[in-house]
Protein backbone atom coordinates (compact mmCIF):
# COMPACT_ATOMS: atom_id res chain seq x y z
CA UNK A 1 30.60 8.16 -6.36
CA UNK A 2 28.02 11.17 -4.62
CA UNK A 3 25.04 9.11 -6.07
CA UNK A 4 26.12 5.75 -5.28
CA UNK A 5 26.75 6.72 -1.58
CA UNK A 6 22.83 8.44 -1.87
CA UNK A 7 21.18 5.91 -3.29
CA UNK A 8 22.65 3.70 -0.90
CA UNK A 9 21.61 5.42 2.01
CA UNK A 10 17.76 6.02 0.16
CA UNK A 11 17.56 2.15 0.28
CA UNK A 12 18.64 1.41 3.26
CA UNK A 13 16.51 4.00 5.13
CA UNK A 14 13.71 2.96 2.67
CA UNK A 15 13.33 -0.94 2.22
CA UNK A 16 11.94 -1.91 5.38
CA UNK A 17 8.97 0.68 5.13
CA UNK A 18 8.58 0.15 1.45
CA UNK A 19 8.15 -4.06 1.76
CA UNK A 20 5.96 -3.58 4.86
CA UNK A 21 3.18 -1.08 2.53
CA UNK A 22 3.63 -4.02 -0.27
CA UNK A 23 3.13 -6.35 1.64
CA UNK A 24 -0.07 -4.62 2.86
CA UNK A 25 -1.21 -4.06 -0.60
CA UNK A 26 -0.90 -7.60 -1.57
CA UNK A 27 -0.58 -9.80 1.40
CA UNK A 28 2.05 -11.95 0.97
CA UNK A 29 5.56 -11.69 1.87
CA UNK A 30 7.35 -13.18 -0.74
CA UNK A 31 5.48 -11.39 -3.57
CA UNK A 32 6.09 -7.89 -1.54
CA UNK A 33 10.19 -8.81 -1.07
CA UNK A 34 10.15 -9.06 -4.73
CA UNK A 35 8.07 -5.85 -5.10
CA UNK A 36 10.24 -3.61 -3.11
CA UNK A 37 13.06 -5.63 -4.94
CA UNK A 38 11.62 -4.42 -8.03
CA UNK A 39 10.77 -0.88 -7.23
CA UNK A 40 14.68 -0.40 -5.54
CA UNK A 41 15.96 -1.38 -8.83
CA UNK A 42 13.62 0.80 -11.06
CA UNK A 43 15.11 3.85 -8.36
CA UNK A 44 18.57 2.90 -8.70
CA UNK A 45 18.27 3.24 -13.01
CA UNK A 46 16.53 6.28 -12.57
CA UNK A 47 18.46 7.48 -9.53
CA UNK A 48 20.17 10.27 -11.41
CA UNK A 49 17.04 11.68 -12.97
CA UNK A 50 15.36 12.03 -9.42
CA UNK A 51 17.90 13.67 -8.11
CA UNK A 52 18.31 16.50 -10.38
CA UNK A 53 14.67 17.25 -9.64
CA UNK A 54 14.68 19.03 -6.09
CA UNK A 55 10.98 19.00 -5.71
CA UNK A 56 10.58 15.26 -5.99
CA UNK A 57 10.91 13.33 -3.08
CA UNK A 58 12.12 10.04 -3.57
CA UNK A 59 10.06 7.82 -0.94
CA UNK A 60 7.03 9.28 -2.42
CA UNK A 61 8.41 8.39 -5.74
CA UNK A 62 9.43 5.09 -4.59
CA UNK A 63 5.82 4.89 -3.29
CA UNK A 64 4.35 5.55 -6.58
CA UNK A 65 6.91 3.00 -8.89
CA UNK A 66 5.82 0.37 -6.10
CA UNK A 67 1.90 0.51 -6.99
CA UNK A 68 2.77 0.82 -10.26
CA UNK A 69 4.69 -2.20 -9.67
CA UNK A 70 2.03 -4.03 -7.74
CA UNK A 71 -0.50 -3.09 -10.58
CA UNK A 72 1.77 -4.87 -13.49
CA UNK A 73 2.07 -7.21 -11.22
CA UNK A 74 -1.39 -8.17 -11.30
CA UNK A 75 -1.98 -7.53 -15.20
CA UNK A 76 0.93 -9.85 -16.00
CA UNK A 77 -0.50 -12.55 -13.71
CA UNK A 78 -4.34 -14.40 -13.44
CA UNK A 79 -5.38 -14.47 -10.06
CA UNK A 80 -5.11 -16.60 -7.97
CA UNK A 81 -7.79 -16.16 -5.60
CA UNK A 82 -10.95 -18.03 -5.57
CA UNK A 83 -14.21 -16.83 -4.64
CA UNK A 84 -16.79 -18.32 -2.25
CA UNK A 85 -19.75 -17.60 -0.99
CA UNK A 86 -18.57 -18.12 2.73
CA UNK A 87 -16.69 -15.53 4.84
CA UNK A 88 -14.09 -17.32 7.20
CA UNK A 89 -14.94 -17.53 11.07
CA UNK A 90 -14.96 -13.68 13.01
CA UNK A 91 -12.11 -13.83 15.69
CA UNK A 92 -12.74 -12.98 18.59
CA UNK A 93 -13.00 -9.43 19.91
CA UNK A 94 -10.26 -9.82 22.45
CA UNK A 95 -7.63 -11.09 20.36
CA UNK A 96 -5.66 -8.09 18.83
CA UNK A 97 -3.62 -10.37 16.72
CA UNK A 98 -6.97 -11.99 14.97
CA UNK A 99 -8.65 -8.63 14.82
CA UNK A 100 -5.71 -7.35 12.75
CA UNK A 101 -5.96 -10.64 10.47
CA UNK A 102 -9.59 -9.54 10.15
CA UNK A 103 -8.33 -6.01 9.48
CA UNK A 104 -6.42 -7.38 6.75
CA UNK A 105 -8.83 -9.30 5.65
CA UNK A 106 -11.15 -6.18 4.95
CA UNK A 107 -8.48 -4.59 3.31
CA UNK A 108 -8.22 -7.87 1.01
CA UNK A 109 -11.60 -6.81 -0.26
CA UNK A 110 -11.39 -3.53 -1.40
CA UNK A 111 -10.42 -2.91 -5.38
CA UNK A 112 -6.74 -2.39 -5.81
CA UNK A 113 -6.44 1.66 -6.18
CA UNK A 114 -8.93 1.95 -3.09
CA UNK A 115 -7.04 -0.12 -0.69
CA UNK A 116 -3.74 1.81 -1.91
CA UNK A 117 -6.33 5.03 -1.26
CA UNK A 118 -6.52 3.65 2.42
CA UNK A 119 -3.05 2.68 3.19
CA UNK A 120 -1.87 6.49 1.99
CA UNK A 121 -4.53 8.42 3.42
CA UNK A 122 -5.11 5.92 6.93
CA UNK A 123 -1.78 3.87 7.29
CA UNK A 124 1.22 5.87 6.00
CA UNK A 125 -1.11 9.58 6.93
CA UNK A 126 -0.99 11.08 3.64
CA UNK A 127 -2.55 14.50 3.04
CA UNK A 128 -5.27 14.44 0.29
CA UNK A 129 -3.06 16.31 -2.15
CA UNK A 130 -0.31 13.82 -1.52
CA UNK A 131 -2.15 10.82 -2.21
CA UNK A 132 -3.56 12.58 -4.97
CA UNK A 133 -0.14 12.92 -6.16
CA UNK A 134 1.30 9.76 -5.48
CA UNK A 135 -1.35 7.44 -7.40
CA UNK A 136 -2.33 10.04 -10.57
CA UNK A 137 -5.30 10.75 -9.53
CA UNK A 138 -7.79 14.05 -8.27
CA UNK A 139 -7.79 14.94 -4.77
CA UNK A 140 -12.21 14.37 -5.45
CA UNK A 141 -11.25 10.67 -6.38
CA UNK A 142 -9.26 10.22 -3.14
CA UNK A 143 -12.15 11.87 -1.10
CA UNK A 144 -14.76 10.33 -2.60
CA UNK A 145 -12.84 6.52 -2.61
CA UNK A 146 -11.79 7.04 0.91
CA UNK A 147 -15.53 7.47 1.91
CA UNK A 148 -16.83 4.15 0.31
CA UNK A 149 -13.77 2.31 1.08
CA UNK A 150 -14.21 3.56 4.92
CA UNK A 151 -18.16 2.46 4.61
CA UNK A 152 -16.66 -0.91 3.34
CA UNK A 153 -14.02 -1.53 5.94
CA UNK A 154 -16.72 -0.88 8.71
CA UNK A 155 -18.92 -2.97 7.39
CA UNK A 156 -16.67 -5.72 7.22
CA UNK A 157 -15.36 -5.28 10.19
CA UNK A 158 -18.45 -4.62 12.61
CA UNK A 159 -17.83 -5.03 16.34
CA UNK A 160 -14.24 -5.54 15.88
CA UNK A 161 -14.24 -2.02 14.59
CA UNK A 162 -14.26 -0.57 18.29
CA UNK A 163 -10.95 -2.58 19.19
CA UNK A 164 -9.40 -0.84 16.28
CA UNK A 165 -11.15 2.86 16.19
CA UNK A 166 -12.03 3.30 19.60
C-alpha cells in the first residue's frame, strides 16, 4: 500500500530527530522514547488525513502532536520534581560536556511553552511564523517569549555563556 510505504519512510527519516527534541523538552530518555512512540502512532492513525493536505508538512506536524504530547503528558502526571533553594555546583568553563549539562539545566527552568519557544526558534532554527505555527500561538508571543526566555538562559548560564555563544 502507497501510504504504508510513506509513512514508513516519514518514520524512519523522522524518529531519531523527533526523540532527540523530546528528549530536550523533558530530559529524560525513557519518557522521550515513549513520546516519539506516542506521537508516531498518533501520525500513523491520521496518516491519511495529512496526506491529502499538500500544504501540511508532516515533521512540522509531527512536531506539533509531540508538544501536544509532552503537555498531556504533564497534565496526566504530578511532578516529580522537587524544589530547593540550592542550585547544583557550576562546571567548569572548560568542560564542554558539563557546560552543555548546565545548558540543559537552564533549559530545565524555563515554563514548558517557552523552552519549546527556544528549541524551535534556537535549536531546530525555526522562522517566527513557523514556530508561531507549530505551537498555536502569535508570532508577538514567540517574539516576546523568546526575549525573556533568552534574558533567562543568560542569566543562568553567566560565564559559561561565552563557551556556548561566542
Amino acid at each position: 500500500m502507497r501510504n504504508e510505504a510513506d509513512f514508513t519512510a516519514f518514520a524512519q527519516a523522522g524518529a531519531v530527530r523527533l526523540r532527540q527534541i523530546a528528549y530536550l523538552m523533558c530530559r529524560d530518555w525513557h519518557l522521550a522514547q515513549d513520546l516519539t512512540q506516542t506521537t508516531l502512532t498518533k501520525m500513523y492513525v491520521a496518516w491519511n488525513r495529512i496526506n491529502r493536505r499538500p500544504e501540511l508538512d508532516p515533521f512540522l506536524y509531527a512536531r506539533k502532536v509531540l508538544l501536544n504530547s509532552l503537555l498531556d503528558h504533564r497534565r496526566l502526571r504530578s511532578s516529580g520534581e522537587l524544589a530547593t533553594d540550592q542550585l547544583p555546583d557550576r562546571p567548569g568553563a572548560a568542560d564542554p560536556t558539563a557546560v552543555r549539562l548546565t545548558l540543559l539545566d537552564a533549559l530545565a527552568l524555563l515554563p514548558k511553552r517557552d523552552r519549546a519557544i527556544v528549541l524551535l526558534r534556537y535549536w531546530e532554527d525555526h522562522s517566527v511564523e513557523a514556530t508561531a505555527e507549530i505551537l498555536g500561538v502569535s508570532p508577538s508571543v514567540v517574539k516576546s517569549q523568546s526575549m525573556r526566555s533568552l534574558a533567562v538562559l543568560r542569566e543562568h548560564l553567566g560565564p559559561d555563556r561565552e563557551l556556548l555563544f561566542g
